[in-house]
C-alpha atoms as a PDB file:
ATOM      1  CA  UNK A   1      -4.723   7.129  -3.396  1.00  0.00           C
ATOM      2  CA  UNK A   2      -2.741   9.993  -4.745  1.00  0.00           C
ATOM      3  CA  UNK A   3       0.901  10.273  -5.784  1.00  0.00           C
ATOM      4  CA  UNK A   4       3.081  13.128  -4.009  1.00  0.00           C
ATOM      5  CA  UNK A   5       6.073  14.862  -5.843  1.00  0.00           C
ATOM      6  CA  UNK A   6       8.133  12.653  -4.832  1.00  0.00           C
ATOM      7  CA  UNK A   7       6.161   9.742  -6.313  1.00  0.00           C
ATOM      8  CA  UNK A   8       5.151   8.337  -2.500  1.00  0.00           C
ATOM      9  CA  UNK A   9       1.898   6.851  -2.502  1.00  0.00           C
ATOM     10  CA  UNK A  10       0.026   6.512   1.529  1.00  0.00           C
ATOM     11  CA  UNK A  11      -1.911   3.182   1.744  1.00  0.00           C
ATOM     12  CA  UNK A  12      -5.001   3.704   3.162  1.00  0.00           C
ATOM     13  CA  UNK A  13      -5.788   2.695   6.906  1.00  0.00           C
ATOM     14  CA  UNK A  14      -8.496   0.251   6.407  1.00  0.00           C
ATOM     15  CA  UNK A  15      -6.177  -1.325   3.617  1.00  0.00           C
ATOM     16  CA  UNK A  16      -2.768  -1.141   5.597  1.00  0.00           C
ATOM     17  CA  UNK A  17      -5.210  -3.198   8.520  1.00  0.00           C
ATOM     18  CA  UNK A  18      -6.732  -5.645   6.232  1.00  0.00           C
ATOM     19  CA  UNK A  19      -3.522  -6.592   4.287  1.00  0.00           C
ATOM     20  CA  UNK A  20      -1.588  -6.338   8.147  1.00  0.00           C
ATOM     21  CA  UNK A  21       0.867  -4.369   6.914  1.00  0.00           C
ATOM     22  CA  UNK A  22       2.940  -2.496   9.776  1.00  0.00           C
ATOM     23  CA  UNK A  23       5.648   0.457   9.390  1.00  0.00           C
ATOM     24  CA  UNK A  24       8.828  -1.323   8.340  1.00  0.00           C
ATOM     25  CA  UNK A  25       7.197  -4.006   6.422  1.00  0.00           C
ATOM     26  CA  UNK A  26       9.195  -4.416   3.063  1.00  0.00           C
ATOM     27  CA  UNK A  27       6.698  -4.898  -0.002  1.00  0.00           C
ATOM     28  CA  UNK A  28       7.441  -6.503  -3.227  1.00  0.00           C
ATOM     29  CA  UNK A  29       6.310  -4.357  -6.519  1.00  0.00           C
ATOM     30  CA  UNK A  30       4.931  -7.001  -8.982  1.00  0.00           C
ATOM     31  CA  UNK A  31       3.462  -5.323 -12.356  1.00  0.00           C
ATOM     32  CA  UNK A  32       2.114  -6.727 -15.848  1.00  0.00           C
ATOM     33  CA  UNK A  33       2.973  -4.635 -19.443  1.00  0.00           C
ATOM     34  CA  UNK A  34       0.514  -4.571 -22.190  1.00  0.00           C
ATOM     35  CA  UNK A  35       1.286  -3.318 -25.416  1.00  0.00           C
ATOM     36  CA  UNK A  36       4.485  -1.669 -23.636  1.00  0.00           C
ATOM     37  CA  UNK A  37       3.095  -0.185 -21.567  1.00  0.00           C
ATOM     38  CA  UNK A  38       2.378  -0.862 -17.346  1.00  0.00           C
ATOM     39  CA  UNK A  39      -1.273  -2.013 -16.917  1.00  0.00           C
ATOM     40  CA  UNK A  40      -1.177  -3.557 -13.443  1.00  0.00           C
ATOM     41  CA  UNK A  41       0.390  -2.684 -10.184  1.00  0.00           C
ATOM     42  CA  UNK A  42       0.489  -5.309  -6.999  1.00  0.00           C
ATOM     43  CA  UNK A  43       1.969  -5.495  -3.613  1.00  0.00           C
ATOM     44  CA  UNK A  44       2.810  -7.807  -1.753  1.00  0.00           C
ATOM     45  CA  UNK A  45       4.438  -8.421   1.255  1.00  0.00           C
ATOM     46  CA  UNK A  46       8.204  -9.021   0.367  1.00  0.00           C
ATOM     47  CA  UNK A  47       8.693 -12.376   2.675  1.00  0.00           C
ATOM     48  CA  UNK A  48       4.758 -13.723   1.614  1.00  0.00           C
ATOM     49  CA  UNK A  49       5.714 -13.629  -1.670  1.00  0.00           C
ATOM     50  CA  UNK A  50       9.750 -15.101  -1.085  1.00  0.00           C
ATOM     51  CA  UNK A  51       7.922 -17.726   0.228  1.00  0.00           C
ATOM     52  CA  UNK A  52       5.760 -18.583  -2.788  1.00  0.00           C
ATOM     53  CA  UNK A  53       8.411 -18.343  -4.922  1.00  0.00           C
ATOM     54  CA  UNK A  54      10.178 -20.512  -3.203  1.00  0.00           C
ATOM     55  CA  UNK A  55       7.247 -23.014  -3.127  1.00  0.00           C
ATOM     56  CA  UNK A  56       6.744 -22.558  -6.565  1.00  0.00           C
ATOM     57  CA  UNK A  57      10.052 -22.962  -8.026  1.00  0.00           C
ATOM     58  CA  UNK A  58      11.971 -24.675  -5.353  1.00  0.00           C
ATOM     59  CA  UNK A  59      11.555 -28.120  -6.349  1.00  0.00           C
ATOM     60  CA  UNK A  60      12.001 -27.300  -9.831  1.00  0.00           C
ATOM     61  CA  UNK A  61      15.394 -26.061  -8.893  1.00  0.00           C
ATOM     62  CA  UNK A  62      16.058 -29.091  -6.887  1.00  0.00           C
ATOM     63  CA  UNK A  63      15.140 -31.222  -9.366  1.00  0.00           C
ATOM     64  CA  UNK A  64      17.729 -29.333 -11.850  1.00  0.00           C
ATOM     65  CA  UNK A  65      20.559 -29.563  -9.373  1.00  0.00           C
ATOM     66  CA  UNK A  66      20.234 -33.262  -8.564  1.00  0.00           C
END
């Protein structure tokens, strides 16, 4: 992949198709520092990864509420 100008970045097809990501889908940035710096970059699909949030930390927070 390349960056453009304006710092857009086209996933490739075979990716996009894999993944099943369609026009409009929102994705979620997730990325990892070392030493200051930005090592790792992932996507995700925003409501894949609301929903493993909320599976990971939901009954924590329940559990604090209570």
């Amino acid at each position: 992949m390349s960056v453009d100008e304006r710092g857009q970045m086209i996933l490739p097809k075979e990716i996009r198709e894999k993944a099943e990501i369609k026009a409009g889908d929102k994705l979620a940035l997730v990325s990892s520092e070392k030493d200051g710096k930005i090592c790792c970059i992932s996507l995700i699909k925003a409501e894949d990864f609301k929903e493993s949030i909320k599976k990971t930390f939901g009954p924590m927070l329940e559990e604090l509420f209570r």
